[in-house]
Structure formats: structure tokens, C-alpha cells
N, C-alpha and C. Protein backbone atom coordinates (compact mmCIF):
# COMPACT_ATOMS: atom_id res chain seq x y z
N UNK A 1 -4.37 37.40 -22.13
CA UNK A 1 -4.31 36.00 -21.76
C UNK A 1 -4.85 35.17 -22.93
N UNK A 2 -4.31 33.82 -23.17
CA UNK A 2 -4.47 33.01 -24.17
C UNK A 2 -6.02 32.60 -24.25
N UNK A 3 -7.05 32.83 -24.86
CA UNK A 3 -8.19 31.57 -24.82
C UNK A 3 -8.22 30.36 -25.53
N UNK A 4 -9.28 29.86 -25.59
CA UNK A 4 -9.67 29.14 -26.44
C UNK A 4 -8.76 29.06 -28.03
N UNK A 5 -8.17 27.84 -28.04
CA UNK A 5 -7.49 27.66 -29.39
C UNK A 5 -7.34 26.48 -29.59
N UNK A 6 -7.39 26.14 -31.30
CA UNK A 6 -6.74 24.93 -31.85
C UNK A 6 -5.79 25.09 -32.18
N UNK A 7 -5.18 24.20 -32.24
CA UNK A 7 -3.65 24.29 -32.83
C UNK A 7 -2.25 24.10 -32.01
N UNK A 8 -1.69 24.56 -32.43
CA UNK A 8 -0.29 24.59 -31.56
C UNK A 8 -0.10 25.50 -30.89
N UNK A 9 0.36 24.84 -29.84
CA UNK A 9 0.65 26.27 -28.94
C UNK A 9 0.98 27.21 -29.34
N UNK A 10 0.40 28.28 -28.63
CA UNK A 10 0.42 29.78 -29.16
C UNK A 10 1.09 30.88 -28.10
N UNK A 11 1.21 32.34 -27.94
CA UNK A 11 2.04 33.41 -27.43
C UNK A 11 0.90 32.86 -25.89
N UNK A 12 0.85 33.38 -25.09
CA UNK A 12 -0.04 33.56 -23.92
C UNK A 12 -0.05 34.88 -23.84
N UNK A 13 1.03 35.66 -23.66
CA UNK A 13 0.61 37.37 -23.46
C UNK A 13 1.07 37.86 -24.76
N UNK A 14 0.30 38.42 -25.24
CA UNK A 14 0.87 40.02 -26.11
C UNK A 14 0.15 41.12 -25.66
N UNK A 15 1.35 41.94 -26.31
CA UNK A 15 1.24 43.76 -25.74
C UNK A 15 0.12 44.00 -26.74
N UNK A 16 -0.44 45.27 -26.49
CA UNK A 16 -1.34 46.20 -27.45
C UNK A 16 -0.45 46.63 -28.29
N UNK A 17 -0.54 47.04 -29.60
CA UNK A 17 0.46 47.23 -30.68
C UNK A 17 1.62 46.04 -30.94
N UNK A 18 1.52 45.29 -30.46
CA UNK A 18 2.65 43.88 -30.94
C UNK A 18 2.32 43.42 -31.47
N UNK A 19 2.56 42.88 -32.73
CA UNK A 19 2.62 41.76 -34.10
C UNK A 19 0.98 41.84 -34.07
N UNK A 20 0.35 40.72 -34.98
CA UNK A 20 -0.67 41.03 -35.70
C UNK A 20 -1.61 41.03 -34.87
N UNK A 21 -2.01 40.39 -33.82
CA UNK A 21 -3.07 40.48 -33.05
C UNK A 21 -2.84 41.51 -31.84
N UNK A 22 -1.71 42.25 -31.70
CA UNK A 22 -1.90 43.71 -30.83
C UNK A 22 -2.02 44.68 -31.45
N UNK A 23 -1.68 44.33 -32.96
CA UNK A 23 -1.96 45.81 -33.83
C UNK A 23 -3.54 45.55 -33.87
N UNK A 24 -4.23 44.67 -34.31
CA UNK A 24 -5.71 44.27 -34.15
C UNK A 24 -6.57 44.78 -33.40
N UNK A 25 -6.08 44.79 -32.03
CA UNK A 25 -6.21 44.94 -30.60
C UNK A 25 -6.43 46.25 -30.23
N UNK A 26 -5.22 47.00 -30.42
CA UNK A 26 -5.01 48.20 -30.28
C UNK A 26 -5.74 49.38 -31.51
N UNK A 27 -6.04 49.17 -32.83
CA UNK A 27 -6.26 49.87 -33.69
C UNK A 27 -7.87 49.56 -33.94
N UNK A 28 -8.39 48.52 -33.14
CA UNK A 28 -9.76 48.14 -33.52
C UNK A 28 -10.30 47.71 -34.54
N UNK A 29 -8.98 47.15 -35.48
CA UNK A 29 -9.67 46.84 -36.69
C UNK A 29 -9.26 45.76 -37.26
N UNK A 30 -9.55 44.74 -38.42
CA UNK A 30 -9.15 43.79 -38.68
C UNK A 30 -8.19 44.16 -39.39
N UNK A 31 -7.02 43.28 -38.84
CA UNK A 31 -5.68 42.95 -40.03
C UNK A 31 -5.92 41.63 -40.42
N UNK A 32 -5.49 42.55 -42.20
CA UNK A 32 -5.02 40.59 -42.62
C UNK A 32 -3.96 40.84 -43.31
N UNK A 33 -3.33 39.83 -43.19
CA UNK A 33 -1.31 39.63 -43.71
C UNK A 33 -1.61 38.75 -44.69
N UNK A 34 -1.38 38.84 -45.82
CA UNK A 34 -0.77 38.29 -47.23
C UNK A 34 0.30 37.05 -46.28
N UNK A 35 1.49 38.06 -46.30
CA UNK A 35 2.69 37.05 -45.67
C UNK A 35 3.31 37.69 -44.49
N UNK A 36 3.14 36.68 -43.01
CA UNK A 36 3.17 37.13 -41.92
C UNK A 36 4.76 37.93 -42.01
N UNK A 37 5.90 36.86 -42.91
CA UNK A 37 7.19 37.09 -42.72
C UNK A 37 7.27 38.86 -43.35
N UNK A 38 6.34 39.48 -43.90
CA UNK A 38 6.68 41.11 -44.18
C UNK A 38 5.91 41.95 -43.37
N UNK A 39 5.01 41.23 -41.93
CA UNK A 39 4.70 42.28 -41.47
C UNK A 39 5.38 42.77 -40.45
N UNK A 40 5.76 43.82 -39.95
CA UNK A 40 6.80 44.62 -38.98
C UNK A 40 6.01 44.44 -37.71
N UNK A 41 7.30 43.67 -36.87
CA UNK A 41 7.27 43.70 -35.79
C UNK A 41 6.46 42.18 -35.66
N UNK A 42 5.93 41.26 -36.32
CA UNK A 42 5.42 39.56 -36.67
C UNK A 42 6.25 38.82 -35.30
N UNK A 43 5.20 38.50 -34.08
CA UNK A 43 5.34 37.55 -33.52
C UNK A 43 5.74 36.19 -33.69
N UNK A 44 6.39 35.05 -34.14
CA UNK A 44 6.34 33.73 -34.54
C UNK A 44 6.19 33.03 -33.04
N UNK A 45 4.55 32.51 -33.47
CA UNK A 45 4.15 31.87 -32.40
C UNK A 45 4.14 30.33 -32.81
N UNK A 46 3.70 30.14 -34.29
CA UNK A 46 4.14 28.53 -34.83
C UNK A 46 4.51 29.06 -36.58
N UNK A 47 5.71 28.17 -36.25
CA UNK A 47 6.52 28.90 -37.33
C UNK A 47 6.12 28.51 -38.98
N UNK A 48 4.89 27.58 -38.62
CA UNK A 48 4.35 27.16 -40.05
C UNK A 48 3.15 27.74 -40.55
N UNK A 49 2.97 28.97 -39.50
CA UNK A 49 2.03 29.79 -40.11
C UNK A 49 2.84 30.72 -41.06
N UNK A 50 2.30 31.22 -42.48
CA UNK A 50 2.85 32.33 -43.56
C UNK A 50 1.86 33.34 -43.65
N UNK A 51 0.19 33.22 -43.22
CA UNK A 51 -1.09 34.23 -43.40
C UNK A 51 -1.32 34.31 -42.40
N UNK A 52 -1.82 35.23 -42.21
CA UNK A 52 -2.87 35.63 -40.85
C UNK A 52 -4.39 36.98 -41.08
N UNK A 53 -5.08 36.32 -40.49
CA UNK A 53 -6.08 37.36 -40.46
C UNK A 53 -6.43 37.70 -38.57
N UNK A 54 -6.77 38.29 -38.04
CA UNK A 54 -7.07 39.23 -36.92
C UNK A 54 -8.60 39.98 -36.75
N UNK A 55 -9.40 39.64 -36.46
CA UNK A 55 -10.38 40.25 -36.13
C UNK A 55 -10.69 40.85 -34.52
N UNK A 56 -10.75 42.06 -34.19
CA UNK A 56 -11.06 42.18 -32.34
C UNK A 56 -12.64 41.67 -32.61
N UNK A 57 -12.80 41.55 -31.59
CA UNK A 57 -13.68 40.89 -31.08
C UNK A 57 -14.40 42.17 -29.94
N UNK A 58 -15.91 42.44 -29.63
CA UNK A 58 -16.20 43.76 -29.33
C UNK A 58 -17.57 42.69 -28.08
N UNK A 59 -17.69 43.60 -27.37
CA UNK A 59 -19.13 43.27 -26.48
C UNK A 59 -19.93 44.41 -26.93
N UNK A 60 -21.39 43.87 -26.18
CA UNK A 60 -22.75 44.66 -26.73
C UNK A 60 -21.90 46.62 -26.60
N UNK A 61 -21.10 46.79 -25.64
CA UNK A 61 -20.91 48.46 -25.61
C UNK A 61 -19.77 48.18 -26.21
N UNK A 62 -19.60 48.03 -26.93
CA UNK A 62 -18.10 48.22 -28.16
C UNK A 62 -16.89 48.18 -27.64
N UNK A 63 -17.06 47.55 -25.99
CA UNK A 63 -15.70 46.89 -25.52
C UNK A 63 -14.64 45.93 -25.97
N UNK A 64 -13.44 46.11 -26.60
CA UNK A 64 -12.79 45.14 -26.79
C UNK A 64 -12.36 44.07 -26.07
N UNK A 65 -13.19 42.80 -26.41
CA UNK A 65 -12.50 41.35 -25.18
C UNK A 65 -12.19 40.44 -25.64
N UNK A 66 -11.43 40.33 -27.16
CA UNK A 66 -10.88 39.59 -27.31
C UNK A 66 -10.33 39.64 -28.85
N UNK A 67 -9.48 38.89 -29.76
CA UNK A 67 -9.19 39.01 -31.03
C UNK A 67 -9.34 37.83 -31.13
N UNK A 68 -10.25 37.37 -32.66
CA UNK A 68 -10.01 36.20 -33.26
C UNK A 68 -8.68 36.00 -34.46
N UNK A 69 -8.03 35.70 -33.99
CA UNK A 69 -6.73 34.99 -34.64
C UNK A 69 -6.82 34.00 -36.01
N UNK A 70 -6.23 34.28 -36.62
CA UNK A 70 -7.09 32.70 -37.75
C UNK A 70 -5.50 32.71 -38.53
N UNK A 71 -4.63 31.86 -38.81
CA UNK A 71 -3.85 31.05 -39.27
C UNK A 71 -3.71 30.33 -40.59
N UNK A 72 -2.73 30.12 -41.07
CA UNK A 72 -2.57 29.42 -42.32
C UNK A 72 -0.89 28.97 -42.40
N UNK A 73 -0.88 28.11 -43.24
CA UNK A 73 0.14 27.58 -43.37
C UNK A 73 0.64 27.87 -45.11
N UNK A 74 -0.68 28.60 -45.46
CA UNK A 74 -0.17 28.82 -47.12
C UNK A 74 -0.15 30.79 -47.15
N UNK A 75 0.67 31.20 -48.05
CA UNK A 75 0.61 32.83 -48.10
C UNK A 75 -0.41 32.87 -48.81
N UNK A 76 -1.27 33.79 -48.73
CA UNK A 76 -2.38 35.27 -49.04
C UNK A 76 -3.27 34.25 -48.83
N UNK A 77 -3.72 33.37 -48.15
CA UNK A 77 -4.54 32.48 -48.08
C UNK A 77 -6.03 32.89 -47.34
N UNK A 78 -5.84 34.20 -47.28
CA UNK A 78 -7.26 35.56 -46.71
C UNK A 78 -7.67 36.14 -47.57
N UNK A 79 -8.66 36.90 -48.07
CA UNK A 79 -9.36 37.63 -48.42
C UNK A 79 -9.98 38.77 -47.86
N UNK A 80 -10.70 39.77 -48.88
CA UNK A 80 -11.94 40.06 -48.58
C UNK A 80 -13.23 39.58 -47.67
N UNK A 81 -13.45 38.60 -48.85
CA UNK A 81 -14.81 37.73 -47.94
C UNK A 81 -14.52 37.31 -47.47
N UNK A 82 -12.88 36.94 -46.55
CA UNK A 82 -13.01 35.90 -45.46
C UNK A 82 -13.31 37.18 -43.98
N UNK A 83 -12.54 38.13 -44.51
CA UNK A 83 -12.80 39.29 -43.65
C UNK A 83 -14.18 40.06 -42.88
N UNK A 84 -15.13 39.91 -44.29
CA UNK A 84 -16.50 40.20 -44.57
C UNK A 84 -16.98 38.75 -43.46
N UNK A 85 -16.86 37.51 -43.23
CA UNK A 85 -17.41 36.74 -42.67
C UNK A 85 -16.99 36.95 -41.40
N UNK A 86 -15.65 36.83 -41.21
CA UNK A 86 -15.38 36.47 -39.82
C UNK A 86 -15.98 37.94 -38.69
N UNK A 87 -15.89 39.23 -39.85
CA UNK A 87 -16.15 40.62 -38.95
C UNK A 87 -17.68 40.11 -38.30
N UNK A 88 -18.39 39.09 -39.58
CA UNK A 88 -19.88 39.26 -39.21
C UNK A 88 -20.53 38.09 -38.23
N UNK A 89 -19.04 36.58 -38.24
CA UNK A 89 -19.20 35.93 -36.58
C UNK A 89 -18.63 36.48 -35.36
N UNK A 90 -18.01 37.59 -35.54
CA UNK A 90 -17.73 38.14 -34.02
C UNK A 90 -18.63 39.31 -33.58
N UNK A 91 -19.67 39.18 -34.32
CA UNK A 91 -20.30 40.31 -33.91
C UNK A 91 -21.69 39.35 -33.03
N UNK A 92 -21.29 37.84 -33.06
CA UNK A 92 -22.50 37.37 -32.64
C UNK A 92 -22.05 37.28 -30.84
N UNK A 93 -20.77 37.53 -30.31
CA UNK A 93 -20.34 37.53 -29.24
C UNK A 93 -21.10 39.15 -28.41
N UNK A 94 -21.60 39.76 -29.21
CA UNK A 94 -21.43 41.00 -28.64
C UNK A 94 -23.16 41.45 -28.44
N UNK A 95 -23.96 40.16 -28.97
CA UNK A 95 -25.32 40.20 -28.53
C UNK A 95 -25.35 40.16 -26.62
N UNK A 96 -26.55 41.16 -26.09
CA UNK A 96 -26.63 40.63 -24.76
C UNK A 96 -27.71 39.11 -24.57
């Protein structure tokens, strides 16, 4: 189910293993896409996104409840350190 988002409307359901945030989901780990248009199987939820990064999102017992999604409108517009940051704000969800 969809949460919390800015932006333009977005998918409401995806499967586990579907485009970047079910591969996320399902594999437990962060993806990040250079350019959404070469990754296999790429949802287009707003078609002016070209990057994406994916972080799951974990509770205090390493439950998955949610993926942070993050967007761009320019290609490779992710990193490393954006990876290194965002792994280290979703870990503040998972304090009790």
C-alpha cells in the first residue's frame, strides 16, 4: 500500500520482485538505478523520473515495513553517499 509521498502520484500496489522498489523489497537491499529506462522489468509511475534509489526500510526485529523510494528527474543523479545516508535515516524507524 502507498504511504506517505511527495510528488506525483505514484503505483499504490506493487508485487515483491516488481520494478525497483519490489526488487528492494524482496532482496532486502538497497537498489540504485543510474537510468530507470535500463532497469528490467522498471515500473513508470511518473514518467519524468530517469534515477531512482530504493532503500527497505526494517523495524527494531529486522522486519521489512516499508521502502523508501527517492526519485529524480536527472540520470545517475545517486550515489554512494547518497546510499550511505539514506541506509543510515531508515534505520532511525527501526528504534523501539
Amino acid at each position: 500500500m502507498l504511504g506517505p509521498f511527495q510528488g506525483k502520484p505514484a503505483c499504490v500496489r506493487i508485487q515483491l520482485g516488481q520494478g525497483v522498489c519490489g526488487t528492494a523489497a524482496a532482496t532486502r537491499k538497497t537498489v540504485l538505478v543510474p537510468n530507470v529506462h535500463e532497469f528490467p522489468g522498471h515500473i513508470v509511475c511518473d514518467a519524468d523520473s530517469k534515477s531512482e534509489i530504493v532503500v527497505p526500510v526494517f523495524d527494531a526485529q529486522h522486519e521489512l515495513i516499508a521502502v523508501l523510494d527517492v526519485d529524480s528527474d536527472r540520470f545517475d543523479a545517486f550515489d554512494d553517499e547518497d546510499k550511505i545516508g539514506l541506509e543510515a535515516i531508515v534505520t532511525l524507524f527501526a528504534r523501539p
